[in-house]
Protein backbone atom coordinates (compact mmCIF):
# COMPACT_ATOMS: atom_id res chain seq x y z
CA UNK A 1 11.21 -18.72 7.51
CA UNK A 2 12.72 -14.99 8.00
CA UNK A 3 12.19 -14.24 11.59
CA UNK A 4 10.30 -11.00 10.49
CA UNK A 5 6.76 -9.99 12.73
CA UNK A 6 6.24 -6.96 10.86
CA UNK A 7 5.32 -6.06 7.01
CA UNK A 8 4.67 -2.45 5.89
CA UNK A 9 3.71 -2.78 2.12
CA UNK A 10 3.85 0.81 0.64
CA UNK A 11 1.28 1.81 -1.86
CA UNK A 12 -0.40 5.12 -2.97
CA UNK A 13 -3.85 4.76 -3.74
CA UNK A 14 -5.49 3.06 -6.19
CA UNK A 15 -3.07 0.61 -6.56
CA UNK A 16 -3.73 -3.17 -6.00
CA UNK A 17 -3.55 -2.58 -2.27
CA UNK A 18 -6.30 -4.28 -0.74
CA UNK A 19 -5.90 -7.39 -3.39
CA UNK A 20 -2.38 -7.38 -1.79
CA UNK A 21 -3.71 -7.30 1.75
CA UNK A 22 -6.04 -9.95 1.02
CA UNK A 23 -2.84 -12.45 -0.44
CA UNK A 24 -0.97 -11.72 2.25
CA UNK A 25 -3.77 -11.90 4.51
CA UNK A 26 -4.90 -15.26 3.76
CA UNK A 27 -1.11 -16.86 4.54
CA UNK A 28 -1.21 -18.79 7.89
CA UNK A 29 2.17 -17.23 9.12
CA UNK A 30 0.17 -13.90 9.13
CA UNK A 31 -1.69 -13.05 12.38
CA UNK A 32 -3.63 -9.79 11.80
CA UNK A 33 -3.91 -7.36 8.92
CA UNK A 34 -3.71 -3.21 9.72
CA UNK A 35 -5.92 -1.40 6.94
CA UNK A 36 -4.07 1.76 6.60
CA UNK A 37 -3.36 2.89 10.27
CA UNK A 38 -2.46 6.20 9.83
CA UNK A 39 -5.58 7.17 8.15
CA UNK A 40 -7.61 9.43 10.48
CA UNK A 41 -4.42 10.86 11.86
CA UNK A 42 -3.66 12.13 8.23
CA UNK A 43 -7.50 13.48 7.89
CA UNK A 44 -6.60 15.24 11.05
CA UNK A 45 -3.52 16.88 10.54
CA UNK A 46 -4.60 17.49 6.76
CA UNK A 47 -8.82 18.45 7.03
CA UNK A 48 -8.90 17.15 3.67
CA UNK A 49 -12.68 16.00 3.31
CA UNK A 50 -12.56 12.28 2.33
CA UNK A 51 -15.60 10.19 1.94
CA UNK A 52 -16.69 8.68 5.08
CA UNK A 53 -14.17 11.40 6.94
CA UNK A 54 -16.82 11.13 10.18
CA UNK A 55 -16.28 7.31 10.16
CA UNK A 56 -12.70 7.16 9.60
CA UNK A 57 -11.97 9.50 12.29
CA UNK A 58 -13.89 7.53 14.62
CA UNK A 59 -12.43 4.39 13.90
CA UNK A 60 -8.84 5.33 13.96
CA UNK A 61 -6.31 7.03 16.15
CA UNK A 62 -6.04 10.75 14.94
CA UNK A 63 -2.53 10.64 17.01
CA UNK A 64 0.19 9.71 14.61
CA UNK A 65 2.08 8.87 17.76
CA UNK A 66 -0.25 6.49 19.01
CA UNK A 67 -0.49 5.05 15.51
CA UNK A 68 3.61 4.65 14.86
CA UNK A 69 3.92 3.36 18.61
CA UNK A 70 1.75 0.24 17.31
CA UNK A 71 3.31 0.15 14.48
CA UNK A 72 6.60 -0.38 15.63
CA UNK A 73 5.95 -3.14 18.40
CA UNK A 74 3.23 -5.32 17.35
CA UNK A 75 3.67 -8.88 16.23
CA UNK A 76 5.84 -12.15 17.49
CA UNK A 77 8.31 -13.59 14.86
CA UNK A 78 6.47 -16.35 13.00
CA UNK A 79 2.97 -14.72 13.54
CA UNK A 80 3.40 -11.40 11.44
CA UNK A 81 1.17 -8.32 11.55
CA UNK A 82 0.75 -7.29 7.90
CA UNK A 83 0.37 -3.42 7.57
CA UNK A 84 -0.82 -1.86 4.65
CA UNK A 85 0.65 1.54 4.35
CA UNK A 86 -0.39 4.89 1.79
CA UNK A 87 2.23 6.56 1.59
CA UNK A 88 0.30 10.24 1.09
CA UNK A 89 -0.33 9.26 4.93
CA UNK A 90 2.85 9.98 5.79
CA UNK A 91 3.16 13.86 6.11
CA UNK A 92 6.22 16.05 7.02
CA UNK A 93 4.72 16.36 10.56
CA UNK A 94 4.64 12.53 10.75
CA UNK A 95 8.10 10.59 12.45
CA UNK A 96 9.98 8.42 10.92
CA UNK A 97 11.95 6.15 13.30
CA UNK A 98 9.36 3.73 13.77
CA UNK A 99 9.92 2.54 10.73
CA UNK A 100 13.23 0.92 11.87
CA UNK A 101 11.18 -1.59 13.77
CA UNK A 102 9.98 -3.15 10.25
CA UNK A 103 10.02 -4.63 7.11
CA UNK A 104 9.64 -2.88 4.20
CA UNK A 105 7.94 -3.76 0.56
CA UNK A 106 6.98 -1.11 -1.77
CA UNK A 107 4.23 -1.58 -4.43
CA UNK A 108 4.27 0.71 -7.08
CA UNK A 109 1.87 1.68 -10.57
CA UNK A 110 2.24 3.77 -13.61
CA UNK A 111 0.94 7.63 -12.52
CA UNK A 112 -1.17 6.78 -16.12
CA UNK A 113 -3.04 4.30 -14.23
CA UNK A 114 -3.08 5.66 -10.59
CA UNK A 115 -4.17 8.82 -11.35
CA UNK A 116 -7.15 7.96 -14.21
CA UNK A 117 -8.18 5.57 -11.57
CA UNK A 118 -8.39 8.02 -8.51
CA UNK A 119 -9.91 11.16 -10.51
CA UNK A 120 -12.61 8.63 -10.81
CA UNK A 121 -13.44 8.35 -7.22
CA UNK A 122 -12.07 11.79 -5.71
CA UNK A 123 -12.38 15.32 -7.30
CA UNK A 124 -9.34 18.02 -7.23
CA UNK A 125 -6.59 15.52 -7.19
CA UNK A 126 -3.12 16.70 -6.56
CA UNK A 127 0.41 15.35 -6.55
CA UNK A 128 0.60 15.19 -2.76
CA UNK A 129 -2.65 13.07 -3.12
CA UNK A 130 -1.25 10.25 -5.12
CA UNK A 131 1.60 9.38 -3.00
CA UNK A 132 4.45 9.20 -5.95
CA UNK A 133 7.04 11.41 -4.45
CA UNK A 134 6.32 10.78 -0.93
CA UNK A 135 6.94 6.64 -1.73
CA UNK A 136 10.47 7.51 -3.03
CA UNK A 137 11.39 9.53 -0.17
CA UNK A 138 9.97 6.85 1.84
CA UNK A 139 12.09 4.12 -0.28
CA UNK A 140 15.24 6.26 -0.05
CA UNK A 141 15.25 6.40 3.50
CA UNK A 142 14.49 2.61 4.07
CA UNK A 143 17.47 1.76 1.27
CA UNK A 144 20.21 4.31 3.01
CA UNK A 145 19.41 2.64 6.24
CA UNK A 146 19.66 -1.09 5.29
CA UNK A 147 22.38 -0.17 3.25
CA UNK A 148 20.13 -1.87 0.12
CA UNK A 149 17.09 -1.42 -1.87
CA UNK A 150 14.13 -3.03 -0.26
CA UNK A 151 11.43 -5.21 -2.42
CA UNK A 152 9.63 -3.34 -4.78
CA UNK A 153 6.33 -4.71 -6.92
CA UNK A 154 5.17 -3.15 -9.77
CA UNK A 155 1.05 -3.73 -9.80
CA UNK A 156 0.88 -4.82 -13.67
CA UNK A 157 3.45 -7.32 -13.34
CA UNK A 158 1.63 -9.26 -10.32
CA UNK A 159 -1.53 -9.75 -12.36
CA UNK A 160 0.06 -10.71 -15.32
CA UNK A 161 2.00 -13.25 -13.38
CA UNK A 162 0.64 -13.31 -9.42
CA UNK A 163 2.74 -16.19 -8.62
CA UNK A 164 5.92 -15.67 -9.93
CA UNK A 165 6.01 -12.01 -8.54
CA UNK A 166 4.84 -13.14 -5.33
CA UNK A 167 7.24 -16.01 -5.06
CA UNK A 168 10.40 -13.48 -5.52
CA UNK A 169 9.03 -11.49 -3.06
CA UNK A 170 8.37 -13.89 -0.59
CA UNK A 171 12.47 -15.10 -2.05
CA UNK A 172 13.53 -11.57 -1.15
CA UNK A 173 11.84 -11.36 2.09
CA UNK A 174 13.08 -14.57 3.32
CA UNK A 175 9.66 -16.13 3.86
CA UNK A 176 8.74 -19.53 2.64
CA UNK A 177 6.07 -19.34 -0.43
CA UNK A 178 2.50 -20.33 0.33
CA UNK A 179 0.11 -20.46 -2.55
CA UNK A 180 -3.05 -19.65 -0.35
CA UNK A 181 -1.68 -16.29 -1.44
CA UNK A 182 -3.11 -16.49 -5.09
CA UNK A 183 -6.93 -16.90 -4.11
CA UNK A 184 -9.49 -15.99 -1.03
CA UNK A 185 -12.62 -15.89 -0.58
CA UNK A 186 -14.79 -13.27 -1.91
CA UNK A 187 -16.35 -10.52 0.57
CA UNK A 188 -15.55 -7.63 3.03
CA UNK A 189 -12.98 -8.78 6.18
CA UNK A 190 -13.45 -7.50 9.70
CA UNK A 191 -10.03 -5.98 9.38
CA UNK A 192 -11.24 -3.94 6.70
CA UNK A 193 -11.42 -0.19 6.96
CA UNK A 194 -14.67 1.20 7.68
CA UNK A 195 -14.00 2.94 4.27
CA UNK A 196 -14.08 -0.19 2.44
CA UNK A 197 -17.60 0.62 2.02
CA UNK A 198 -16.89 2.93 -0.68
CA UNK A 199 -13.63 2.12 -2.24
CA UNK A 200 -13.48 -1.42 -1.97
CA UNK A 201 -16.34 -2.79 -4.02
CA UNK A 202 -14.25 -4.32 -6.57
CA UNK A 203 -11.91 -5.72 -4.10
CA UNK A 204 -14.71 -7.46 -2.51
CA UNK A 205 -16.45 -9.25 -5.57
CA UNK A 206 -12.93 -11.07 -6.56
CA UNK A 207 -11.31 -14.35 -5.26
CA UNK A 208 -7.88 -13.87 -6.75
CA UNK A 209 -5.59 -11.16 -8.62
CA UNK A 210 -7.72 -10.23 -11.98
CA UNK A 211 -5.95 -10.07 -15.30
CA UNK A 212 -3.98 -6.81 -16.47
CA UNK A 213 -6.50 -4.20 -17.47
CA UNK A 214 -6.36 -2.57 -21.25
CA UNK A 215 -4.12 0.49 -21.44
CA UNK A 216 -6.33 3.19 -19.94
CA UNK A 217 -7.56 5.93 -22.07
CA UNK A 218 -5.24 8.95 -22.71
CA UNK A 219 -4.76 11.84 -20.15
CA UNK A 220 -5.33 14.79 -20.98
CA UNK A 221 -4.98 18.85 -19.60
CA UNK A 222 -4.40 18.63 -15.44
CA UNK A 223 -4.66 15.10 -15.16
CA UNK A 224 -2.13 14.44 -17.97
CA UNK A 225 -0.08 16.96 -16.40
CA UNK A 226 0.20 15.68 -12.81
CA UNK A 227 1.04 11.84 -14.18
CA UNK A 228 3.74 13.58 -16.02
CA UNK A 229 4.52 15.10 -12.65
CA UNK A 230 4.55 12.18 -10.52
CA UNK A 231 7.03 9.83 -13.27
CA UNK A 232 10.06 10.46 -12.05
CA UNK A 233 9.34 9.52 -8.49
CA UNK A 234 7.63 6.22 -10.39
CA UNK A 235 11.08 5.72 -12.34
CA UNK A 236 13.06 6.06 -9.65
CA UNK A 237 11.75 2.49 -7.84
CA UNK A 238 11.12 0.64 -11.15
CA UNK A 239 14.40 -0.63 -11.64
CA UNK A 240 14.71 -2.52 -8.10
CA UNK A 241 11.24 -4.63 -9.02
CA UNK A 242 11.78 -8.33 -7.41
């Protein structure tokens, strides 16, 4: 196995995250799972007024300091911490050189999908909401420091085939494949974020990856407009899927 301690898997919302942090979560190489660290530091620097924003920003750090500082030093090779990233978390004001200190994955979704999903769940959505461009910036820098593309996912193509997308990644990664990654059991997890209350009720009735969903119904006016806005940065990581 890759002596790695540290996985940051980065998703914007709405996304197969939390399915992914439940596969991951339930391999025995993985010692704790981080629910989106930098969340209350984001609500902070941003007052954007999330559901649960009272909860979150008790539960979390609101230093982004604090947060990157853990970030960067927890875990023992063989007994990784598992971090599951947004990438809309990661503002202008927010460092970067912690990220050094980890290993990278980046799960990505068509903006059709993300963003018909999220309007659902969160009124006035904007581009900076949906994480697109901020995920290539983030795979850009990760790529020009290793000196090669990280891992990326696409979200379809793990549930149409969970195993043989997760067995390339665990290939690329250099981690041995464990096929407690393809079920768990049902239910919230203590490592959970306290908004899992309201955005993970799906997550928490399955067992396993679900099948690919239909083709979502067409966009249309603002919504159309901002997946047509967020492609490119979408395009951009598609071609370096495992």
């Amino acid at each position: 196995m890759a002596e790695i301690s540290r996985i940051a898997m980065w998703s914007g919302p709405r996304n197969l995250s939390t399915a992914m942090m439940r596969s991951f979560g339930n391999r025995r190489d993985v010692a704790e799972v981080w629910d989106e660290p930098f969340y209350a530091a984001y609500l902070a620097l941003t007052g954007k007024r999330h559901p649960m924003r009272a909860e979150v920003m008790a539960a979390r750090p609101q230093d982004w300091r604090v947060v990157a500082g853990a970030c960067a030093s927890a875990g023992t090779p063989g007994r990784m911490i598992y971090q599951k990233h947004m990438t809309q978390h990661m503002l202008t004001e927010v460092g970067r050189d912690w990220m050094e200190a980890v290993t990278h994955v980046f799960l990505i979704r068509s903006p059709e999908r993300v963003v018909a999903s999220f309007a659902a769940k969160l009124e006035d959505v904007g581009l900076e909401d949906i994480g697109f461009v901020q995920q290539a910036d983030l795979f850009d820098r990760v790529a020009d420091r290793a000196g090669t593309a990280p891992p990326v996912i696409d979200a379809e193509a793990v549930r149409a085939d969970p195993e043989g997308v997760l067995r390339r990644l665990c290939a690329a990664l250099g981690l041995e494949w464990d096929a407690v990654m393809l079920a768990w059991p049902a239910g919230a997890r203590p490592s959970d974020g306290v908004w899992g209350a309201h955005w993970y009720g799906a997550v928490r009735a399955t067992s396993r990856f679900s099948a690919p969903d239909a083709e979502p119904a067409a966009l249309a006016g603002p919504l159309a407009a901002l997946a047509e806005a967020a492609r490119p940065s979408y395009e951009r990581l598609r071609p370096f899927h495992v």
